[in-house]
Protein backbone atom coordinates (compact mmCIF):
# COMPACT_ATOMS: atom_id res chain seq x y z
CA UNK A 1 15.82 -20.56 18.27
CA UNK A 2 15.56 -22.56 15.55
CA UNK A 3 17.19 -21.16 12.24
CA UNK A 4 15.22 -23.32 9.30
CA UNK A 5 11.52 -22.85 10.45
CA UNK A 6 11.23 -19.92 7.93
CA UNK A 7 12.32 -22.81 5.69
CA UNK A 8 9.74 -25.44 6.39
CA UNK A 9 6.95 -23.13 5.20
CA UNK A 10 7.99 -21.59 2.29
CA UNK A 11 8.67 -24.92 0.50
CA UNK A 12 8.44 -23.63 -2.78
CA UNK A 13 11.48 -21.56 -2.56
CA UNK A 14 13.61 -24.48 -2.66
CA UNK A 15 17.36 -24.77 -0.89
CA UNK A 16 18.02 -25.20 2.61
CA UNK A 17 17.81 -21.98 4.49
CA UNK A 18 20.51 -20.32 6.30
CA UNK A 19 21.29 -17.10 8.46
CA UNK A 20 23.08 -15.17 7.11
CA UNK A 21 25.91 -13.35 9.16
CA UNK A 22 27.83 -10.46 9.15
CA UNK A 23 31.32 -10.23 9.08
CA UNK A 24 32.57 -11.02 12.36
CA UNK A 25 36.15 -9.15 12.01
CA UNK A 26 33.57 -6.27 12.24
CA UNK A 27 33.70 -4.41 16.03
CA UNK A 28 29.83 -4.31 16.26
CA UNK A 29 29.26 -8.10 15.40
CA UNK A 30 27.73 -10.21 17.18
CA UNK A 31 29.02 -13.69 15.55
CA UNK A 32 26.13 -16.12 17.65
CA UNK A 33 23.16 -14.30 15.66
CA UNK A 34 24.34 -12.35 13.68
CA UNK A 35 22.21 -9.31 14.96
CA UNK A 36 23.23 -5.82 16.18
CA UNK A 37 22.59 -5.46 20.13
CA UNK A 38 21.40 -2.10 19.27
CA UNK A 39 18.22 -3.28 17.93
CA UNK A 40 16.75 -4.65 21.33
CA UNK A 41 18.22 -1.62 22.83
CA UNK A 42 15.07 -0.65 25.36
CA UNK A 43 13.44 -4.08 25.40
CA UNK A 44 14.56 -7.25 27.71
CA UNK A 45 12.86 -9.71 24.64
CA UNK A 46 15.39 -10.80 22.12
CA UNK A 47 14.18 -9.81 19.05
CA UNK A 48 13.01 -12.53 16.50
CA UNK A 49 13.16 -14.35 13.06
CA UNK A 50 12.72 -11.28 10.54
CA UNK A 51 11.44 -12.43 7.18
CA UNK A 52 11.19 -10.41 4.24
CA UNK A 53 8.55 -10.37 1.80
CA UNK A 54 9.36 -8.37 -1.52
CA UNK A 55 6.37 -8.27 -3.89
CA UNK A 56 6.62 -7.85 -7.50
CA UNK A 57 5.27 -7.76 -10.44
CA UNK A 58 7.95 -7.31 -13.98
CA UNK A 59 10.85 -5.79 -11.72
CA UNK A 60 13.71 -6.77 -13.52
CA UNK A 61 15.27 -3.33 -13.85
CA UNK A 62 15.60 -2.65 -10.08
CA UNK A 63 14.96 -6.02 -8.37
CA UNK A 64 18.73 -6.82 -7.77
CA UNK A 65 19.18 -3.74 -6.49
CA UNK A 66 16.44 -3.84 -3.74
CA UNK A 67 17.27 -7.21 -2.56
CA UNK A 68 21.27 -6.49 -2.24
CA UNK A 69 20.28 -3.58 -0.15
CA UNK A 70 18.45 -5.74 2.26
CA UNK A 71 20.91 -8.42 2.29
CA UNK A 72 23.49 -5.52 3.59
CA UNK A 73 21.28 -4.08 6.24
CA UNK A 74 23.17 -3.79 9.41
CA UNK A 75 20.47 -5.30 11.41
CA UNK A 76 20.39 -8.62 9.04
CA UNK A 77 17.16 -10.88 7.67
CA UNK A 78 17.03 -14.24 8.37
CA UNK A 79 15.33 -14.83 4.99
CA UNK A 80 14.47 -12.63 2.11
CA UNK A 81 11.69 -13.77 -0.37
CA UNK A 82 10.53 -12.15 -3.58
CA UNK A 83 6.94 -12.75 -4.34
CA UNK A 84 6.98 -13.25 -8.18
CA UNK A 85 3.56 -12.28 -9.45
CA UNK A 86 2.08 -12.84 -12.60
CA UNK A 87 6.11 -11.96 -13.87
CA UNK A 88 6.75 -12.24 -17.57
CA UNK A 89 10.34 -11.01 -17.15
CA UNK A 90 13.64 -12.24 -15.49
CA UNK A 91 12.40 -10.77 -12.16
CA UNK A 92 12.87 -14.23 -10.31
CA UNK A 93 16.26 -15.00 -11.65
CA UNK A 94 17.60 -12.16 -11.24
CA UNK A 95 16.14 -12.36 -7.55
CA UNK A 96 17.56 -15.69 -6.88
CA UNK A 97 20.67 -14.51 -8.10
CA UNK A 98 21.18 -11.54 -5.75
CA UNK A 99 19.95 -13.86 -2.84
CA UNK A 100 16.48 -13.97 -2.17
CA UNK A 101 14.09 -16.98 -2.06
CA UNK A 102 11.39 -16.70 -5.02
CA UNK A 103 7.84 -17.53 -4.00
CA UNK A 104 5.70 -17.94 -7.46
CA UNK A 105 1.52 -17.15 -6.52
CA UNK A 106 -0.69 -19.13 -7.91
CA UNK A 107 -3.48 -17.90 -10.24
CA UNK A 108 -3.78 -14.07 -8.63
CA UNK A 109 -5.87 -11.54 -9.75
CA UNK A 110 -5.97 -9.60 -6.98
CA UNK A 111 -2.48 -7.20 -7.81
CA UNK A 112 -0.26 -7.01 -4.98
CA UNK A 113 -2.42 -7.32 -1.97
CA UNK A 114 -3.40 -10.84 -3.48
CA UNK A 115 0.10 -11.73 -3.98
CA UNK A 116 1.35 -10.71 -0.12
CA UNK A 117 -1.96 -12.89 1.20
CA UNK A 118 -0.75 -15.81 -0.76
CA UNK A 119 2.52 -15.65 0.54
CA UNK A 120 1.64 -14.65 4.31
CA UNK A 121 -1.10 -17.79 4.23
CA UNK A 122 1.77 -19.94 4.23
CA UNK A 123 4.43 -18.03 6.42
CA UNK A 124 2.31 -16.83 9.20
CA UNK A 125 1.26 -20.31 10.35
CA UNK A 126 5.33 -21.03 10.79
CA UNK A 127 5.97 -17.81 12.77
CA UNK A 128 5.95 -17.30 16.18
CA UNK A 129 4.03 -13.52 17.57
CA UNK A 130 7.32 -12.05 18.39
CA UNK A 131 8.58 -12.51 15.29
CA UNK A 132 8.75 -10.20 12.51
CA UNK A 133 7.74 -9.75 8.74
CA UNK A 134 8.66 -7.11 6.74
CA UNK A 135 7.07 -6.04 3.24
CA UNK A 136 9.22 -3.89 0.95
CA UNK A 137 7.83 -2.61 -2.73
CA UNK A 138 10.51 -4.23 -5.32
CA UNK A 139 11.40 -0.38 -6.41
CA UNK A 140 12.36 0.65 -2.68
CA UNK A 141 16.08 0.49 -1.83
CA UNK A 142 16.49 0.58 2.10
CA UNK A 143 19.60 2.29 3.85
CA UNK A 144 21.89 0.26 5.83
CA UNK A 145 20.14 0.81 9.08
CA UNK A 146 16.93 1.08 7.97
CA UNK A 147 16.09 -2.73 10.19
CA UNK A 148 17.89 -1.62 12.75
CA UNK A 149 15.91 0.75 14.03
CA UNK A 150 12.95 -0.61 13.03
CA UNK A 151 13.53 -3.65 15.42
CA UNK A 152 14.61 -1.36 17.63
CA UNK A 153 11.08 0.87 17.88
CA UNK A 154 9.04 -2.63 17.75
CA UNK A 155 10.75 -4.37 20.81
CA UNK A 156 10.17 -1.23 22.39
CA UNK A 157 6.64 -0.72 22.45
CA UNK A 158 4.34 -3.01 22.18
CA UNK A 159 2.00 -0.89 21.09
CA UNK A 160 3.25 -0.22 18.47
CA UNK A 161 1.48 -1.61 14.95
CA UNK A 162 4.04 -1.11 12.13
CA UNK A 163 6.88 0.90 11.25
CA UNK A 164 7.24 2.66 8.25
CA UNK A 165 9.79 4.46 6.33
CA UNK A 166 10.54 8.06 5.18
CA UNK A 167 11.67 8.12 1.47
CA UNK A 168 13.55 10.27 -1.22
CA UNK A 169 12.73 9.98 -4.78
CA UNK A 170 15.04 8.05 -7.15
CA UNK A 171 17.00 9.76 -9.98
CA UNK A 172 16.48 11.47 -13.26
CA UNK A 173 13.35 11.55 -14.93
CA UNK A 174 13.53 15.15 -15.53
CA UNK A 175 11.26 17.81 -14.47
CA UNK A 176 8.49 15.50 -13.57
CA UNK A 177 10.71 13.35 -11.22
CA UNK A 178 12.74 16.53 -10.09
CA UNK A 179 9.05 17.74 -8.91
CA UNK A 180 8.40 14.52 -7.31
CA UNK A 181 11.62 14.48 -5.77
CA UNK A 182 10.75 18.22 -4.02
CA UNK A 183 7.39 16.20 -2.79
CA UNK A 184 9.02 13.76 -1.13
CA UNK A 185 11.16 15.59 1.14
CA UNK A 186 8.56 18.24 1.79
CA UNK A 187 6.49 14.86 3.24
CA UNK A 188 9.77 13.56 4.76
CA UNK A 189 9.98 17.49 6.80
CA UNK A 190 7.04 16.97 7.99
CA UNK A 191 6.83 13.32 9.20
CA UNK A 192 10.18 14.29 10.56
CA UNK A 193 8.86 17.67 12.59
CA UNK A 194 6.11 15.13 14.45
CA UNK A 195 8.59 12.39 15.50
CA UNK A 196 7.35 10.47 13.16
CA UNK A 197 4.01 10.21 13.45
CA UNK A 198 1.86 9.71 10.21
CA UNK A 199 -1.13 9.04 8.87
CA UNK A 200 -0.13 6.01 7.04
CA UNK A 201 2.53 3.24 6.70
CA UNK A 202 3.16 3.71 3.38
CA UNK A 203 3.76 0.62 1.21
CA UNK A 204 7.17 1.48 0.25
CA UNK A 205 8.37 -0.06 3.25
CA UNK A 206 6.99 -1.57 6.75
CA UNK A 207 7.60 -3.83 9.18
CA UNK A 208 5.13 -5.22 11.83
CA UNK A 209 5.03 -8.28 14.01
CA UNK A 210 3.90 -11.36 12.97
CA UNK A 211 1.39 -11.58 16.25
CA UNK A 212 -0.14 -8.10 14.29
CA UNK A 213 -0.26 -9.70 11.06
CA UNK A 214 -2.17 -12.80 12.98
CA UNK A 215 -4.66 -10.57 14.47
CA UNK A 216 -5.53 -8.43 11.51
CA UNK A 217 -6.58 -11.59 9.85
CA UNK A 218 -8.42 -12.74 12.60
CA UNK A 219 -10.42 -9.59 13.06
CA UNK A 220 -11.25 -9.97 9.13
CA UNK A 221 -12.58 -12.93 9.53
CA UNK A 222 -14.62 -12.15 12.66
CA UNK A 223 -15.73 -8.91 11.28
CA UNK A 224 -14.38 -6.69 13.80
CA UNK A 225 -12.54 -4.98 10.10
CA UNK A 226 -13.58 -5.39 6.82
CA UNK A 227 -13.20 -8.75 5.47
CA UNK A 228 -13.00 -7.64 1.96
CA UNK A 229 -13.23 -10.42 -0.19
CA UNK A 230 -14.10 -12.50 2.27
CA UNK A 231 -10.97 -14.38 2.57
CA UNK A 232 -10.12 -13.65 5.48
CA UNK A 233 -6.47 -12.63 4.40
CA UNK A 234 -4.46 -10.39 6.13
CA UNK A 235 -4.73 -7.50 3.03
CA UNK A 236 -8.12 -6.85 1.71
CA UNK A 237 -8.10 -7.35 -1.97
CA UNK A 238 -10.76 -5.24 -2.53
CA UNK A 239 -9.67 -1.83 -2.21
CA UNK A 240 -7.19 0.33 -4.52
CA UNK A 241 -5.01 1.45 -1.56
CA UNK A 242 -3.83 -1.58 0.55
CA UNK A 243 -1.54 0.55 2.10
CA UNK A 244 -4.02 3.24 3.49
CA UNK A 245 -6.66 0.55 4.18
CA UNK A 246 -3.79 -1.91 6.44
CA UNK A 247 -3.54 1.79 8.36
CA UNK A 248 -6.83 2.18 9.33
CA UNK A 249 -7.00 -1.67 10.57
CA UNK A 250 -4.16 -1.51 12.69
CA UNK A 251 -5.63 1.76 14.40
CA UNK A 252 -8.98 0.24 14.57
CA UNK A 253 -7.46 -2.30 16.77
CA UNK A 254 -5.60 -0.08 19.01
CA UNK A 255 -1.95 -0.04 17.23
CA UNK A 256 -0.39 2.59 16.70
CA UNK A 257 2.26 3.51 13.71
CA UNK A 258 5.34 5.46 12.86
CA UNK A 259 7.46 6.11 10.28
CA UNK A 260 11.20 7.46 12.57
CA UNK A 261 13.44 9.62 10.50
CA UNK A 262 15.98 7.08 10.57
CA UNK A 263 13.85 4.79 8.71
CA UNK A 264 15.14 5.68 5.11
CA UNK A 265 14.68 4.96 1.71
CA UNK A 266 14.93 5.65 -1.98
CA UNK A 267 11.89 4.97 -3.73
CA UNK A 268 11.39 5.30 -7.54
CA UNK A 269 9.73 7.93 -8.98
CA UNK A 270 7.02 7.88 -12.11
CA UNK A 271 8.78 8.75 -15.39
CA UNK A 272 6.53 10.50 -17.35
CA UNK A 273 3.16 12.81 -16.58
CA UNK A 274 0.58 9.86 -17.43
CA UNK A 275 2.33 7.49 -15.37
CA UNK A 276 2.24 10.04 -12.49
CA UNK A 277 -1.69 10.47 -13.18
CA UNK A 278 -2.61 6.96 -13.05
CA UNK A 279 -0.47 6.70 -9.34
CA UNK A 280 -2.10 9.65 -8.12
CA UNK A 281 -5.51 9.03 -9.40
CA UNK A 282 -5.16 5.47 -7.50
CA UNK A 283 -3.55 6.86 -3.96
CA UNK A 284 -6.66 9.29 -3.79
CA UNK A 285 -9.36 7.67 -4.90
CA UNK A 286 -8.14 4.36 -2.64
CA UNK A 287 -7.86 7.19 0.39
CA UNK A 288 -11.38 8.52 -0.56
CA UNK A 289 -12.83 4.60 -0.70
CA UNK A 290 -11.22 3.72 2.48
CA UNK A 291 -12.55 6.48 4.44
CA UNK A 292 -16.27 5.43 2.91
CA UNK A 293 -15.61 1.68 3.46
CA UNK A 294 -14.75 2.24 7.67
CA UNK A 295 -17.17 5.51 8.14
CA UNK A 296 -16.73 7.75 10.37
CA UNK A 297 -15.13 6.99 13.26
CA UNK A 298 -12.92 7.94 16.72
CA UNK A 299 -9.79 6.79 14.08
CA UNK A 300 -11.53 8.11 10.79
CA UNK A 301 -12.01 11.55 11.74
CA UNK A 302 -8.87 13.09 11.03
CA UNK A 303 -8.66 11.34 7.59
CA UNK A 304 -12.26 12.51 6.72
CA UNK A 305 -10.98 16.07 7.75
CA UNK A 306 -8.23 15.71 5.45
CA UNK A 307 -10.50 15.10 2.79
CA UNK A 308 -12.54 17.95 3.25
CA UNK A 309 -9.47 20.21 3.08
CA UNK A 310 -8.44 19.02 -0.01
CA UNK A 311 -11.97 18.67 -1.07
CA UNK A 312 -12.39 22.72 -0.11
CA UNK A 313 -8.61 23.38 -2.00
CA UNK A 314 -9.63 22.40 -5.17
CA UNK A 315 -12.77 24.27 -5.27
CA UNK A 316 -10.44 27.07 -4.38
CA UNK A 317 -8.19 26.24 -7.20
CA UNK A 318 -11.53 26.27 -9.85
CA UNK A 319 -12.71 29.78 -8.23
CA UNK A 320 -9.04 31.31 -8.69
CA UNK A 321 -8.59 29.71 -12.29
CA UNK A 322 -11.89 30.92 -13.14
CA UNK A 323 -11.48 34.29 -12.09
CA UNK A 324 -8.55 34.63 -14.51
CA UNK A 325 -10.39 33.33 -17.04
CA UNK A 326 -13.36 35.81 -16.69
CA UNK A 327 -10.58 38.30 -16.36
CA UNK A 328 -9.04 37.81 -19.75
CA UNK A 329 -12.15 36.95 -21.79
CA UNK A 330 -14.61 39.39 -20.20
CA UNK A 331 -12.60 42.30 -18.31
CA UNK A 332 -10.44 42.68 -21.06
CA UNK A 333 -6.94 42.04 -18.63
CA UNK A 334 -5.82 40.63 -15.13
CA UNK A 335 -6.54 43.06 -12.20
CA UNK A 336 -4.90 42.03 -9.45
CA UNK A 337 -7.07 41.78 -6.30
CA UNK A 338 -5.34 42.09 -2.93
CA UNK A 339 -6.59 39.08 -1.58
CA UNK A 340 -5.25 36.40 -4.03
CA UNK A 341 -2.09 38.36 -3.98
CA UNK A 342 -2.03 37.65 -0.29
CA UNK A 343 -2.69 33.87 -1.18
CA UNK A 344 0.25 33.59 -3.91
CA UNK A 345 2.74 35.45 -1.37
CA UNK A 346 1.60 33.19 1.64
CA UNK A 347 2.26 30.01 -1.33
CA UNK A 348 5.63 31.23 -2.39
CA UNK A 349 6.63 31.56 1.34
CA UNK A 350 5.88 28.19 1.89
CA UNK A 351 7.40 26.88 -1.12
CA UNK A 352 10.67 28.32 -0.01
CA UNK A 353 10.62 27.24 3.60
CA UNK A 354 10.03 23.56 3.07
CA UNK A 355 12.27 23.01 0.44
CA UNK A 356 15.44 24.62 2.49
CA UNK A 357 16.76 21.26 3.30
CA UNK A 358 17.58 20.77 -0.17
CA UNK A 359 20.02 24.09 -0.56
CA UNK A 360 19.36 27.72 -0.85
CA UNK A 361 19.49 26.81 -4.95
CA UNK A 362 16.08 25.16 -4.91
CA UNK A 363 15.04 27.81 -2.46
CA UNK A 364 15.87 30.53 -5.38
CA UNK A 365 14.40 28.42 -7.58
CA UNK A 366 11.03 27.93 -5.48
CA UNK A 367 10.11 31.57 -5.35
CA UNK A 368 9.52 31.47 -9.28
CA UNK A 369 6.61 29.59 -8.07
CA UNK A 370 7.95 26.63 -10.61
CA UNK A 371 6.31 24.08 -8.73
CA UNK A 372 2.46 25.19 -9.27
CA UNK A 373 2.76 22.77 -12.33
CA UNK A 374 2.73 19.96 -9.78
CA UNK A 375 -0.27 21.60 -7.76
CA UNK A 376 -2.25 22.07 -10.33
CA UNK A 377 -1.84 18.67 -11.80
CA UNK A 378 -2.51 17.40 -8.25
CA UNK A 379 -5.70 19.61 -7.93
CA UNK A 380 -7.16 17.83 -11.51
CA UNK A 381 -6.07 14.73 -9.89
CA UNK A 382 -7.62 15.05 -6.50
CA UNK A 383 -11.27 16.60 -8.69
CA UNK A 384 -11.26 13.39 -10.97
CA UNK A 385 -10.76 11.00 -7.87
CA UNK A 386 -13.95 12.83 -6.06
CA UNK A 387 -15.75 12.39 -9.26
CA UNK A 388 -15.02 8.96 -9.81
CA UNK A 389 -15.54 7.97 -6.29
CA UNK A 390 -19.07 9.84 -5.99
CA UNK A 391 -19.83 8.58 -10.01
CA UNK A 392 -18.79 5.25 -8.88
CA UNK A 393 -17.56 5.03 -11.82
CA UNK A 394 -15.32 1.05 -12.45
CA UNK A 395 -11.89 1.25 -10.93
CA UNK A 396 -8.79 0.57 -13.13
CA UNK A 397 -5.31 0.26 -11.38
């Protein structure tokens, strides 16, 4: 297999490429490709070129950090390339510095998904269908064997669209990261409890092969999915949630998609309450657009269902909120009614249950009932995404 065709397409990374091996004094090394054997454990194929794509946008702060942890993955890329967009800050120096190839776009206005489709217009073309391409958000740091297994699940089933990872949050930031923190390993119990099966690759982290990358774009262009912008790239710029929307493609065409528990990460959490909002505010009204833009379908259906239940919680939320309200302003006091004293028990219940993995302090700590801050912001959240999405009111990211 030839080592430099990731090389001869990205051209504007400049420098002769080279594999990069692990030490071979190591008992696990394999010192003719550098791979671990334990990646095409279950498949006869040898696995192929892996090339990472690592979009960002102003990422100094955590950039070297991301690309060192890929660099040290036990299951090692053959090239690592940071896609520099729009970056009026040391991101790409500091990039080239820890190792990575720099790729700079060209006049993009379409955030992140136009960044990746500028970058994948000139890898894909280079790439053979077994091969595989990885994209990683510059604020994710990957475990050692996050690759590993990865690879692994790939060559295993063809099937198989993309493979995404389960994260933690990042450090500090207070109560509002602590909060998010709780979040994220309340998701990561639950993708973990279905095998891994989820309802979307998340764009933390995912890896897919390159032959899945080719068809997406195909099927844009032929209209099997939507086409977007028209550009027949392998993202469609159009949407808020690229993420969500590259989901629904790859199930539309038959793939399938996991995120396996061993697939970990740390992933950086929002620092304050407004930057939370603004996330939020874009992950549900994306997930409300994307479920409009494909309709209802054999795929759709469970998403739309999700909808509903969240649309039908926060209506619950107003009614319960109210009724305190009409209780202190009108009634003169709280009277406590049986059945939303059955709802708050069945609430604290949970919140004590799924947070157990963290240590019975956080369990204590859960039955105070804390973490209805986070709900309720959530619930606002989820009401001004329905509003805005129904309003159709313009979309700012």
């Amino acid at each position: 297999m030839s080592t430099d065709r990731p090389t001869r397409v990205m051209l504007a990374y400049q420098g002769q490429h080279r594999r990069r091996r692990r030490d071979s004094n190591r008992p696990d090394a394999r010192p003719s490709t550098g791979r671990n054997p334990a990646a095409a454990r279950g498949s006869a194929r040898v696995p192929g070129e892996l090339v990472v794509l690592v979009p960002a946008h102003n990422e100094a702060e955590g950039i070297s950090e991301s690309v060192t942890a890929l660099l040290r993955q036990s299951y090692q890329p053959d090239l690592v390339v940071v896609v520099a967009d729009n970056c009026q800050d040391a991101t790409a120096s500091l990039a080239t510095r820890a190792g990575a190839r720099v790729y700079t776009t060209r006049q993009n206005q379409h955030k992140k998904a136009g960044a990746l489709n500028q970058a994948l217009a000139r890898l894909l073309p280079e790439l053979k269908a077994d091969d595989y391409v990885m994209v990683v958000d510059a604020d994710s740091v990957l475990d050692p064997d996050f690759l590993n297994h990865a690879v692994a699940r790939l060559s295993a089933d063809r099937r198989l669209g993309a493979v995404g990872g389960v994260f933690r949050g990042s450090s500090g930031s207070g109560f509002v990261g602590h909060l998010q923190r709780n979040e994220y390993m309340r998701y990561a119990r639950d993708v973990t409890r279905l095998n891994g099966k989820c309802l979307v690759v998340t764009g933390t982290a995912a890896v897919f092969r390159a032959g899945t990358l080719m068809e997406v774009s195909a099927a844009r262009l032929s209209g099997r999915l939507p086409a977007g912008d028209g550009a027949g790239g392998v993202y469609d710029t159009t949407v808020l949630t690229e993420d969500n929307e590259m989901t629904f493609a790859l199930r539309h065409l038959g793939y399938t998609v996991l995120s396996p528990k061993e697939c970990s990460l740390v992933t950086e959490v929002m620092t304050t309450w407004g930057d939370l909002w603004k996330q939020r505010l874009r992950w549900k009204r994306g997930a409300v657009e994307n479920c409009l833009q494909y309709g209802l379908t054999r795929v759709t259906w469970p998403y739309w269902g999700r909808q509903l239940v969240t649309f039908l919680g926060v209506l619950v939320t107003f009614v319960y909120l109210g009724s305190l309200v009409y209780s202190v302003v009108v009634a003169r006091g709280v009277h406590i009614q049986p059945f939303w004293l059955a709802i708050t028990g069945i609430f604290v219940v949970e919140r004590v249950v799924t947070i157990r993995y963290r240590g019975w302090k956080y369990m204590i700590a859960a039955a105070t009932m804390y973490e209805l801050t986070l709900d309720l912001f959530l619930q606002f959240v989820h009401a001004k995404a329905y509003a805005d999405a129904i309003l159709r009111r313009e979309r700012n990211w």
